[in-house]
PDB file of N, CA and C in Angstrom:
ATOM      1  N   UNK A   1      -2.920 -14.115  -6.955  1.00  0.00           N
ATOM      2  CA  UNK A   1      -2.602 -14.962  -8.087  1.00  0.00           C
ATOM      3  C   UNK A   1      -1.912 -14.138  -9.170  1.00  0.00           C
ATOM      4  N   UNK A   2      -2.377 -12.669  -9.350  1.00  0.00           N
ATOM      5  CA  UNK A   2      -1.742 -11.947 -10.395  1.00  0.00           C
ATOM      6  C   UNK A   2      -0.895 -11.155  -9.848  1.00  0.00           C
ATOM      7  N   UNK A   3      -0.090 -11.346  -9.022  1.00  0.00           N
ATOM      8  CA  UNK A   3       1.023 -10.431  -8.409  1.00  0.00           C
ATOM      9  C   UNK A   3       2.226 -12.340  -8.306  1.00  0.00           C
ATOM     10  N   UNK A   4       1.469 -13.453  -8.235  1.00  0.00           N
ATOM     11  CA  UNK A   4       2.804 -14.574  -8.434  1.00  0.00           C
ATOM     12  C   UNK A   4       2.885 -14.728  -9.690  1.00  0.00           C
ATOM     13  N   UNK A   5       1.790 -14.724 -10.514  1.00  0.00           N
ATOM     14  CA  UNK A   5       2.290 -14.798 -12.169  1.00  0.00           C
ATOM     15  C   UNK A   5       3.058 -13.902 -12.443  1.00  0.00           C
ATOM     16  N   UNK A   6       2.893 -12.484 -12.235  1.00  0.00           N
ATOM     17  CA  UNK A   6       3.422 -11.415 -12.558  1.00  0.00           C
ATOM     18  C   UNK A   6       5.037 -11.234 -12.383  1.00  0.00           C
ATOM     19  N   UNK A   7       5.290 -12.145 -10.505  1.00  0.00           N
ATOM     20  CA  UNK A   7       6.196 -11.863 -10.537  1.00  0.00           C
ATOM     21  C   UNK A   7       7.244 -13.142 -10.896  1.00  0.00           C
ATOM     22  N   UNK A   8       6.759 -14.406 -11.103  1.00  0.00           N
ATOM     23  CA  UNK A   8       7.217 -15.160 -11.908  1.00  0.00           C
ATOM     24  C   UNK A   8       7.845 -14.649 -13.366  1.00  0.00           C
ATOM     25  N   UNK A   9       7.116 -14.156 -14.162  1.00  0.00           N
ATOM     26  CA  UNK A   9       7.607 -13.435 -15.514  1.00  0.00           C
ATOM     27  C   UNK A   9       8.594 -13.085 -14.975  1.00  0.00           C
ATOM     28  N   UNK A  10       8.966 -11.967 -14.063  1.00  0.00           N
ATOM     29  CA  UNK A  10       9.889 -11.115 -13.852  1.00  0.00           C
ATOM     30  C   UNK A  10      10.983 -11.848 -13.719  1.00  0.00           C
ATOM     31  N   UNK A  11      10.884 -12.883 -12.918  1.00  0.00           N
ATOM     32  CA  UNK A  11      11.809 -13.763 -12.743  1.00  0.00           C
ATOM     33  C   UNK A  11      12.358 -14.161 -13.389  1.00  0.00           C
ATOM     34  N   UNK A  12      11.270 -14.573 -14.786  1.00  0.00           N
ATOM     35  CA  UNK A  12      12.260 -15.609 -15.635  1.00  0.00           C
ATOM     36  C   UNK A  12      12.903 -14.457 -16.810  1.00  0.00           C
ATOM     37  N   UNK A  13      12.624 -13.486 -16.794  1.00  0.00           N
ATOM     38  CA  UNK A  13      12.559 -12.358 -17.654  1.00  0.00           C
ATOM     39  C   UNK A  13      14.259 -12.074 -17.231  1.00  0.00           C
ATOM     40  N   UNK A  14      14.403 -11.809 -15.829  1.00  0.00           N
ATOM     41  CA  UNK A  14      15.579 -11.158 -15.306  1.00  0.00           C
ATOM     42  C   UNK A  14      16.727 -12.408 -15.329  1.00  0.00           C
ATOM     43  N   UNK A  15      16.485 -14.006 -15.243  1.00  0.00           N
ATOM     44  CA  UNK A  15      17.306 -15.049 -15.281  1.00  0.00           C
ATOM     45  C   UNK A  15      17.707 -15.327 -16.721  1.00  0.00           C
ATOM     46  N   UNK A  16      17.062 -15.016 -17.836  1.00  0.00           N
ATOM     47  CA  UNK A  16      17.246 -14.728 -19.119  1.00  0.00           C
ATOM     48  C   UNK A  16      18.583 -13.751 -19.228  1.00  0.00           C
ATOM     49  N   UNK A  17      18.193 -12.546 -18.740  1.00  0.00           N
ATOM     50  CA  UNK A  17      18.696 -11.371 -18.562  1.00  0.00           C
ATOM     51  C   UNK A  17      20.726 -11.100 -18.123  1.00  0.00           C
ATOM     52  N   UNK A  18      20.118 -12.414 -16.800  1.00  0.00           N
ATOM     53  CA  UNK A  18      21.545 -12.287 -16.116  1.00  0.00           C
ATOM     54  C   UNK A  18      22.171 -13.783 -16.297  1.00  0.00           C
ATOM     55  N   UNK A  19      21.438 -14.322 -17.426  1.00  0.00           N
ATOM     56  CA  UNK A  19      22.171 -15.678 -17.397  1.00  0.00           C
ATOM     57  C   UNK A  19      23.832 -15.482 -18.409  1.00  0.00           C
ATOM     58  N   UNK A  20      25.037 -16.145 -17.949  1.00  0.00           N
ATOM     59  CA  UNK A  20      26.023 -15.870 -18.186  1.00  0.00           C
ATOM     60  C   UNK A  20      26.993 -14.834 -17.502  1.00  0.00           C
ATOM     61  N   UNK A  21      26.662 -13.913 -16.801  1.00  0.00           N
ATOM     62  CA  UNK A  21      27.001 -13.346 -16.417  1.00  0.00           C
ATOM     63  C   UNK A  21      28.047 -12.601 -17.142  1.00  0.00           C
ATOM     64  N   UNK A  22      28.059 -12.181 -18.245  1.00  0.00           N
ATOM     65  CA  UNK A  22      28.669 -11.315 -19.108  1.00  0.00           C
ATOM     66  C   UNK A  22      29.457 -11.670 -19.980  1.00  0.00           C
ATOM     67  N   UNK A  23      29.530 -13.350 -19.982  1.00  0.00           N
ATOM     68  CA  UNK A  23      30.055 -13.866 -20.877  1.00  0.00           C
ATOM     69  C   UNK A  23      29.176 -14.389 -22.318  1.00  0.00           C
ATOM     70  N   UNK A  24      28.741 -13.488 -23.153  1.00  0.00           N
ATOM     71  CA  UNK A  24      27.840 -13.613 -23.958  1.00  0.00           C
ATOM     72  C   UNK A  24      26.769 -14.225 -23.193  1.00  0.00           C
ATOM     73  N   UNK A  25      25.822 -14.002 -24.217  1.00  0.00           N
ATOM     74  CA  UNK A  25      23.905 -13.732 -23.873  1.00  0.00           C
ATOM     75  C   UNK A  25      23.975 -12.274 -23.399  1.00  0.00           C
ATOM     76  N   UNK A  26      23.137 -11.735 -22.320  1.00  0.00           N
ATOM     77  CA  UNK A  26      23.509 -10.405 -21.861  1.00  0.00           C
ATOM     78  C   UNK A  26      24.834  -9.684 -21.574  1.00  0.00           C
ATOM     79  N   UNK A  27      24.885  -8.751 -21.854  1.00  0.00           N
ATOM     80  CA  UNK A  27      26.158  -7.941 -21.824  1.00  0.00           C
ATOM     81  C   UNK A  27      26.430  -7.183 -20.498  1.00  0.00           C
ATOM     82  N   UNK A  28      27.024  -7.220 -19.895  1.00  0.00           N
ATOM     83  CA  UNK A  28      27.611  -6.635 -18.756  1.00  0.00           C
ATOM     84  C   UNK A  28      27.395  -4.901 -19.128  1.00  0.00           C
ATOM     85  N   UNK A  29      26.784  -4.429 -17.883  1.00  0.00           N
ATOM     86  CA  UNK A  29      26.866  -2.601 -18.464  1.00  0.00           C
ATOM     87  C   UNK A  29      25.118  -2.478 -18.549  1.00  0.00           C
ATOM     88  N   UNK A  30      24.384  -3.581 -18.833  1.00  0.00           N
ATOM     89  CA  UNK A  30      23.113  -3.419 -19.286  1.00  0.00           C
ATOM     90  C   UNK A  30      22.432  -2.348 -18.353  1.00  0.00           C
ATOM     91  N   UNK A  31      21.488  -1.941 -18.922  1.00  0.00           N
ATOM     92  CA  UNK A  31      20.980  -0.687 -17.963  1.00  0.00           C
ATOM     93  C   UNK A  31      19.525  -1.487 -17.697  1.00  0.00           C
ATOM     94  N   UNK A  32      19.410  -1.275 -16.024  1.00  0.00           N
ATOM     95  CA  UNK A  32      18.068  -1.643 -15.911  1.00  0.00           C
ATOM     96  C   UNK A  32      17.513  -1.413 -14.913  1.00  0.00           C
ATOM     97  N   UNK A  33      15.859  -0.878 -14.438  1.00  0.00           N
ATOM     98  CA  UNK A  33      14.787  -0.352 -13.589  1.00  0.00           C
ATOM     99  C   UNK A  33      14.413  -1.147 -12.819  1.00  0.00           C
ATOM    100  N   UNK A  34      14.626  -0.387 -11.431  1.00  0.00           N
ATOM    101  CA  UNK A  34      14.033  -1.338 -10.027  1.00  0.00           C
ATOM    102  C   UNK A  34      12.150  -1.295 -10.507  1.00  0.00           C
ATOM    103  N   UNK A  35      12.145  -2.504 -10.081  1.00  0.00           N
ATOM    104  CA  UNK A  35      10.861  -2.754 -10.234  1.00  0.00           C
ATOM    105  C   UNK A  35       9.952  -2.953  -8.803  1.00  0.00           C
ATOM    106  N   UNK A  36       9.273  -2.290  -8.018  1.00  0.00           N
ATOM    107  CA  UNK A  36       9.044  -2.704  -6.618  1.00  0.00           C
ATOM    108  C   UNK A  36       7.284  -1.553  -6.537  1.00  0.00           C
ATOM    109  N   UNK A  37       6.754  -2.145  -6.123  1.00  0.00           N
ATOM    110  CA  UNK A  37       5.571  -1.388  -5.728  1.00  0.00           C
ATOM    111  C   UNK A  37       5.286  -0.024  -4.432  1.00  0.00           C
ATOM    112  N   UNK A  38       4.924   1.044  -4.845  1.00  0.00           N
ATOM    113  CA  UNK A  38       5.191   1.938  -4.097  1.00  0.00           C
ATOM    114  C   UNK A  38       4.264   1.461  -3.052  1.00  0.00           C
ATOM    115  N   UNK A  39       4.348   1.708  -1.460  1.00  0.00           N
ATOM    116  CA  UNK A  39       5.726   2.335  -0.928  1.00  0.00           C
ATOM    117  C   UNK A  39       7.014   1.770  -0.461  1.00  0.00           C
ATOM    118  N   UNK A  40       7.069   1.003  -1.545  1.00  0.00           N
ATOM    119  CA  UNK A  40       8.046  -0.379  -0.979  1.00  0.00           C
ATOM    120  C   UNK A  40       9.540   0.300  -1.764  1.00  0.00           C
ATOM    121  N   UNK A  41      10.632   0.051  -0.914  1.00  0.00           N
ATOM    122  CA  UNK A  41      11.957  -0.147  -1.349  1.00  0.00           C
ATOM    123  C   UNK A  41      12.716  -0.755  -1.691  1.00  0.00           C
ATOM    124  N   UNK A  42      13.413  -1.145  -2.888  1.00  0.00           N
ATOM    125  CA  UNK A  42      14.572  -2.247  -2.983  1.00  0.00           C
ATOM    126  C   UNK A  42      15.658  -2.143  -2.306  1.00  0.00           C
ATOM    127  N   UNK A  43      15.862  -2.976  -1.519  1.00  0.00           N
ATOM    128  CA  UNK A  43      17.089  -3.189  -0.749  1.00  0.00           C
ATOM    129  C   UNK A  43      18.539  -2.734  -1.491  1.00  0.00           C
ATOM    130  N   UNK A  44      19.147  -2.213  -1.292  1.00  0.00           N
ATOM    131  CA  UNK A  44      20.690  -2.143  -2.177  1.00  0.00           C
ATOM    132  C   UNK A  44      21.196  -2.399  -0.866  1.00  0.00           C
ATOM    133  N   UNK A  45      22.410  -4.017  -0.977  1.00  0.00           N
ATOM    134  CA  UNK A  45      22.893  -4.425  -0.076  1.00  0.00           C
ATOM    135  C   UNK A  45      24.062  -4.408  -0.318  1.00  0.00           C
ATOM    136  N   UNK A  46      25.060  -4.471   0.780  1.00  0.00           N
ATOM    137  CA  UNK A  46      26.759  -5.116   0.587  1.00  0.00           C
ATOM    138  C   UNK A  46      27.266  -5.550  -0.538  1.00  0.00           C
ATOM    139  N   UNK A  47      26.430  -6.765  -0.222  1.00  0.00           N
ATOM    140  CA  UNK A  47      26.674  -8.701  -0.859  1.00  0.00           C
ATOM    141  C   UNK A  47      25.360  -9.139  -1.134  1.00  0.00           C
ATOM    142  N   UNK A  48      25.803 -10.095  -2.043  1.00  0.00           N
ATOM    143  CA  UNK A  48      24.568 -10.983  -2.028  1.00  0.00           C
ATOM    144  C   UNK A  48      23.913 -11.750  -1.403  1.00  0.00           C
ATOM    145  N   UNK A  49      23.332 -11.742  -0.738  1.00  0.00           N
ATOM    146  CA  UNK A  49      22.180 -12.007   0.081  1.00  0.00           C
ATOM    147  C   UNK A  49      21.081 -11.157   1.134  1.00  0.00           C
ATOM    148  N   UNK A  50      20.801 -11.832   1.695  1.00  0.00           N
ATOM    149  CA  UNK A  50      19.765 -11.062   3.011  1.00  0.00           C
ATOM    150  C   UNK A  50      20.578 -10.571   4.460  1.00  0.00           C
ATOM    151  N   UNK A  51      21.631 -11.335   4.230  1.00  0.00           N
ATOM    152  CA  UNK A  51      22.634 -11.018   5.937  1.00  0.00           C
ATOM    153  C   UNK A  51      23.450  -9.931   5.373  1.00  0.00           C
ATOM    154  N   UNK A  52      23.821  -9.464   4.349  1.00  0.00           N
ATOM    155  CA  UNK A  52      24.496  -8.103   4.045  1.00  0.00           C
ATOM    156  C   UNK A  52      23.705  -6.899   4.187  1.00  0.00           C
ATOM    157  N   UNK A  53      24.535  -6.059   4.968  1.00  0.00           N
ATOM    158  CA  UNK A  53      23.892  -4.752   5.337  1.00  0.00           C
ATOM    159  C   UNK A  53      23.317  -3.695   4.318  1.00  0.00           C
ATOM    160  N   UNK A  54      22.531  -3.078   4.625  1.00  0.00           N
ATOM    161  CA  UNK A  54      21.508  -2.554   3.331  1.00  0.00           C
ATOM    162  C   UNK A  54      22.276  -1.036   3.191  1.00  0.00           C
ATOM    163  N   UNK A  55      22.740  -0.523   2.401  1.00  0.00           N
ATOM    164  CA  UNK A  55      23.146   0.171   1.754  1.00  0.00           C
ATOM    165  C   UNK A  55      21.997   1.705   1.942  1.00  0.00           C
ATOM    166  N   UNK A  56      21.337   1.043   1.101  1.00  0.00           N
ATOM    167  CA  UNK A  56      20.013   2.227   0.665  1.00  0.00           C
ATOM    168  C   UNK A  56      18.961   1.509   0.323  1.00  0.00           C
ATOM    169  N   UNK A  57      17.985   2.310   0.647  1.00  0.00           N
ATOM    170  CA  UNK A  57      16.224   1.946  -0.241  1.00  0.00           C
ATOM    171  C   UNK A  57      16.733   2.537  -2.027  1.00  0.00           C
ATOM    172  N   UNK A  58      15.919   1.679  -3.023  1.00  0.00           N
ATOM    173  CA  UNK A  58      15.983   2.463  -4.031  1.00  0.00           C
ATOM    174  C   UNK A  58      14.424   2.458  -4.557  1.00  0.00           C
ATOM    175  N   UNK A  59      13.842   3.479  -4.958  1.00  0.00           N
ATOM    176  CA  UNK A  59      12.248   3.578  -5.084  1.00  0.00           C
ATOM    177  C   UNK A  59      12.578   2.614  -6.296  1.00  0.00           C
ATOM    178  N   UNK A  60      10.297   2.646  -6.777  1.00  0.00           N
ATOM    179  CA  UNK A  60      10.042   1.934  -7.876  1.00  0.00           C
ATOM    180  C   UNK A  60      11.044   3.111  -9.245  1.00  0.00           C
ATOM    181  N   UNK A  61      11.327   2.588 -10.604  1.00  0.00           N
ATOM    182  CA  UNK A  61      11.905   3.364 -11.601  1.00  0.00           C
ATOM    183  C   UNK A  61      13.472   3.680 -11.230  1.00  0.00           C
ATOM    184  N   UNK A  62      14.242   3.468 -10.464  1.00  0.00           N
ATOM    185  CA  UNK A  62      15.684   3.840 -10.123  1.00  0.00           C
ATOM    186  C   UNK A  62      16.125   2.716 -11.873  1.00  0.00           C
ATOM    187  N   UNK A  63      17.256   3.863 -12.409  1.00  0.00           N
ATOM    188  CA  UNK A  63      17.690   3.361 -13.144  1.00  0.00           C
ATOM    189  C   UNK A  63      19.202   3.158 -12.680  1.00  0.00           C
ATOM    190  N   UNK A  64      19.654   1.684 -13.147  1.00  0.00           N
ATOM    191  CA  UNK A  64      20.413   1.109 -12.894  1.00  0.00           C
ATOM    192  C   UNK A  64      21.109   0.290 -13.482  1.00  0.00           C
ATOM    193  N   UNK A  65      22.805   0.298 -13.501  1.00  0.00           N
ATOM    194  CA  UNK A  65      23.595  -0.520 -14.122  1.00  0.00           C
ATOM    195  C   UNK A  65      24.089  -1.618 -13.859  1.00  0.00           C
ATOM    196  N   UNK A  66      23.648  -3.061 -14.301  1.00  0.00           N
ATOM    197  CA  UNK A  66      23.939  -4.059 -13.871  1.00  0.00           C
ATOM    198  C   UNK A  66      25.146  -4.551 -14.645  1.00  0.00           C
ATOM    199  N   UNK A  67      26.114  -5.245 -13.405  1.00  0.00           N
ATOM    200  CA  UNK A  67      27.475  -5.751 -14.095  1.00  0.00           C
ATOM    201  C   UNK A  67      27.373  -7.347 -14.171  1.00  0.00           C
ATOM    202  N   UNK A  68      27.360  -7.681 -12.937  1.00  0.00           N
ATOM    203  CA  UNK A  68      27.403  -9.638 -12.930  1.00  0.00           C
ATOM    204  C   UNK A  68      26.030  -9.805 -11.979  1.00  0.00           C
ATOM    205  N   UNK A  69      25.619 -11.064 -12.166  1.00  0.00           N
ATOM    206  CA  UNK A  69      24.923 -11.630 -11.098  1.00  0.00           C
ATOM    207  C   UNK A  69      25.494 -12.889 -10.943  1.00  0.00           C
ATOM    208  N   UNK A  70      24.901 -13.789  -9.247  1.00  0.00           N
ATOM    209  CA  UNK A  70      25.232 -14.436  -8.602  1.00  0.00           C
ATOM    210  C   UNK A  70      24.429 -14.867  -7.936  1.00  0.00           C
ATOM    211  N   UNK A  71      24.261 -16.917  -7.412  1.00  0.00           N
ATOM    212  CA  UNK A  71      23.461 -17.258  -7.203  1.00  0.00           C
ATOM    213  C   UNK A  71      23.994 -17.569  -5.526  1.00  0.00           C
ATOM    214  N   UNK A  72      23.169 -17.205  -4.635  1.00  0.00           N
ATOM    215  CA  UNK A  72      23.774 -17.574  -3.117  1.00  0.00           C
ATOM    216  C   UNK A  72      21.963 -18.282  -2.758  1.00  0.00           C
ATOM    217  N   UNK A  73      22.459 -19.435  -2.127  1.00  0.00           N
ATOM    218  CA  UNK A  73      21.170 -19.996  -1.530  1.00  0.00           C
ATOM    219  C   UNK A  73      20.098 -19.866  -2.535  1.00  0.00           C
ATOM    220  N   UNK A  74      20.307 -20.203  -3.605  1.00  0.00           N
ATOM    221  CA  UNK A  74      18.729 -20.157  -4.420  1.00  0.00           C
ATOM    222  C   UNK A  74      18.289 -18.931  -4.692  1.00  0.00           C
ATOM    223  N   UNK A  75      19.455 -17.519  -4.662  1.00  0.00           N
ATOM    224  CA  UNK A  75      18.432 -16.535  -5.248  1.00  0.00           C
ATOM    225  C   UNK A  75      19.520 -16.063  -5.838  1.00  0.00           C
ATOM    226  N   UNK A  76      18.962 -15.093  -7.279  1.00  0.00           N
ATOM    227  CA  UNK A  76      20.020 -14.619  -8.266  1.00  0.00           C
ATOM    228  C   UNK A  76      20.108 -13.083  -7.564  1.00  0.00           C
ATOM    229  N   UNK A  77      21.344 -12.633  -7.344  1.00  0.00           N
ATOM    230  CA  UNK A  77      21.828 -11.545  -6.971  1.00  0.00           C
ATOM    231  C   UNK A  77      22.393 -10.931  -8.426  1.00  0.00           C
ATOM    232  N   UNK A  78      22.213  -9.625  -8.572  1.00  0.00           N
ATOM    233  CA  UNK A  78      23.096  -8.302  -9.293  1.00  0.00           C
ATOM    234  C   UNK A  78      23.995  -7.976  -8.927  1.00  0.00           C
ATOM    235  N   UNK A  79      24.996  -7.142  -9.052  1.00  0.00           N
ATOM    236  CA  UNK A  79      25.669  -6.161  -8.661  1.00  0.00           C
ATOM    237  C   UNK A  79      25.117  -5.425  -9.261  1.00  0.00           C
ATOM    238  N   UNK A  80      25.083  -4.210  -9.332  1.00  0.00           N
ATOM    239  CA  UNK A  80      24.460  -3.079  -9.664  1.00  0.00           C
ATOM    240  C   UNK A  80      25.066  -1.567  -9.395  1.00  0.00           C
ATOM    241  N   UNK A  81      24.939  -0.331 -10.111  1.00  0.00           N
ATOM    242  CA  UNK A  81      25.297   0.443  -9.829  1.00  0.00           C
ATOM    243  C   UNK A  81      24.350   1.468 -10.070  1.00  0.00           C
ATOM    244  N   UNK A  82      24.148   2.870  -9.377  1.00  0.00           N
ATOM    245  CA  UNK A  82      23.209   3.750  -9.973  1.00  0.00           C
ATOM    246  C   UNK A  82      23.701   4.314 -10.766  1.00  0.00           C
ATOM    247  N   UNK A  83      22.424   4.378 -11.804  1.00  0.00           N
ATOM    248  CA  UNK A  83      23.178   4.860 -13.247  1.00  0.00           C
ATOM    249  C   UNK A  83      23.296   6.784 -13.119  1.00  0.00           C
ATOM    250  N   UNK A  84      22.811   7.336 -12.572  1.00  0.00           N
ATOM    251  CA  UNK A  84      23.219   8.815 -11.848  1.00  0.00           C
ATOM    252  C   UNK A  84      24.285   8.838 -11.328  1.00  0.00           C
ATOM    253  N   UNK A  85      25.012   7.905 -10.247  1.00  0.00           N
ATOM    254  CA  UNK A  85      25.892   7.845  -9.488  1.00  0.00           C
ATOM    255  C   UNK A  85      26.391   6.306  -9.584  1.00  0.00           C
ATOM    256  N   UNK A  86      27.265   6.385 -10.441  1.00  0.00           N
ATOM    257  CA  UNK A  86      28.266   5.366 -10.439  1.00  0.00           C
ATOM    258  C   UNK A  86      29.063   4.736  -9.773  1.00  0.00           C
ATOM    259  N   UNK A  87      29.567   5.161  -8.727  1.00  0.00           N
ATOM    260  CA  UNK A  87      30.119   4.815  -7.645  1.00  0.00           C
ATOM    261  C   UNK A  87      29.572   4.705  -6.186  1.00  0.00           C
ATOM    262  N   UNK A  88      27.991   5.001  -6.479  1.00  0.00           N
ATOM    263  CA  UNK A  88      27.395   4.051  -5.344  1.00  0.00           C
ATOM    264  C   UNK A  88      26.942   2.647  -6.019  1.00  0.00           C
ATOM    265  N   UNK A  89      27.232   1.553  -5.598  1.00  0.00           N
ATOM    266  CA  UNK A  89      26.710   0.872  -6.111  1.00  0.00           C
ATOM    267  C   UNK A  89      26.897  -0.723  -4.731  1.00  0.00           C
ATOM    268  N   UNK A  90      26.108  -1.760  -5.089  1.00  0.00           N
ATOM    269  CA  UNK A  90      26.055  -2.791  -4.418  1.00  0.00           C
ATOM    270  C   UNK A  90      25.173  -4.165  -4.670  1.00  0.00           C
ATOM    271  N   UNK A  91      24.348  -4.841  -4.141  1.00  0.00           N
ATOM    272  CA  UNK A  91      23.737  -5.960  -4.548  1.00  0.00           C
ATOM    273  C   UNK A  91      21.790  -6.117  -4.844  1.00  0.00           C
ATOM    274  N   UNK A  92      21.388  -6.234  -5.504  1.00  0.00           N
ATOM    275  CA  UNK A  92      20.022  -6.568  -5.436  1.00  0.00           C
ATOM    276  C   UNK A  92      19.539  -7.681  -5.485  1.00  0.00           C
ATOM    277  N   UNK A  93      17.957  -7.965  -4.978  1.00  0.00           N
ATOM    278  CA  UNK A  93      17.876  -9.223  -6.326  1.00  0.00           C
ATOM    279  C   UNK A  93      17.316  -8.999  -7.121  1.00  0.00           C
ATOM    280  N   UNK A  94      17.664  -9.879  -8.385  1.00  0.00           N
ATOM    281  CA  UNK A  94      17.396 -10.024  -9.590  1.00  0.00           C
ATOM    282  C   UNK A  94      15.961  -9.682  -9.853  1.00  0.00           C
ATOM    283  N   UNK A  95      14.793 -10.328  -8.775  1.00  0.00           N
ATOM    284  CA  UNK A  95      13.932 -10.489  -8.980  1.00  0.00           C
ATOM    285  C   UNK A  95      12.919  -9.160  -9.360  1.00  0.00           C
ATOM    286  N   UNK A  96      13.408  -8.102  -8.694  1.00  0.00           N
ATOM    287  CA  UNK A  96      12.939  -6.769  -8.902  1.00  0.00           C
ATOM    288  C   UNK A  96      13.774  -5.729  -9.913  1.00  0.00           C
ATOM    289  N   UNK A  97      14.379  -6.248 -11.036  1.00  0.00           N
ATOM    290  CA  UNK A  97      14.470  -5.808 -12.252  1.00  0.00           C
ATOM    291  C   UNK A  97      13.856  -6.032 -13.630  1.00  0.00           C
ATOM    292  N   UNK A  98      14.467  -4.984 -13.898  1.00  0.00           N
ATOM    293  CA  UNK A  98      13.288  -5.273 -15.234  1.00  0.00           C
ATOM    294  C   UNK A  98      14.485  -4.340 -16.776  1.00  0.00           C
ATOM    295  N   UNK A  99      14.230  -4.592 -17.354  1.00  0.00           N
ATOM    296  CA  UNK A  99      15.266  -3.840 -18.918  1.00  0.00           C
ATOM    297  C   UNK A  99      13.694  -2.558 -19.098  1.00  0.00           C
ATOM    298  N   UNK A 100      14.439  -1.749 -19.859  1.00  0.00           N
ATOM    299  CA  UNK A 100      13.844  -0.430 -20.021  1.00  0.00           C
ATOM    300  C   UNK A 100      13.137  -1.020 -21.194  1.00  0.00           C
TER     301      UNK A 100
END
């Protein structure tokens, strides 16, 4: 029960977050932390969704630069980039971010 409330917040926390997609409300560039329970990995994919090939695991705390998000089948996707390495970058979901 306190891991769906919990991750409800997150949800609505991160749809706040990425609503507009950089056209005012949040700003494109925003910096923000995978949120995922150890020993679990966030997917960094292609594209947005689940059928794009996974890139990399990124642990819990990876800081990260989000540019646009995008809704495919009912879930809000990022683009994202690592904020260490800028030019790796690819898709998450939304749901496992969080603002510093």
């Amino acid at each position: 029960m306190m891991r769906t409330a919990l991750g409800a917040l997150i949800s609505l926390t991160i749809l706040a977050g990425c609503a507009g997609g950089g056209t005012g409300g949040d700003p494109v560039g925003r910096h923000v932390v995978v949120v995922t329970q150890p020993p679990e990995l966030l997917k960094l994919r292609a594209g947005p969704g689940l059928g794009y090939k996974v890139i990399l695991g990124l642990p819990n705390g990876t800081a990260l630069t989000r540019r646009d998000c995008v809704t495919e089948i009912g879930q809000l996707w990022c683009r994202v980039s690592l904020a260490s390495a800028p030019g790796v970058s690819g898709y998450v979901s939304a749901d496992y971010l969080s603002t510093p």
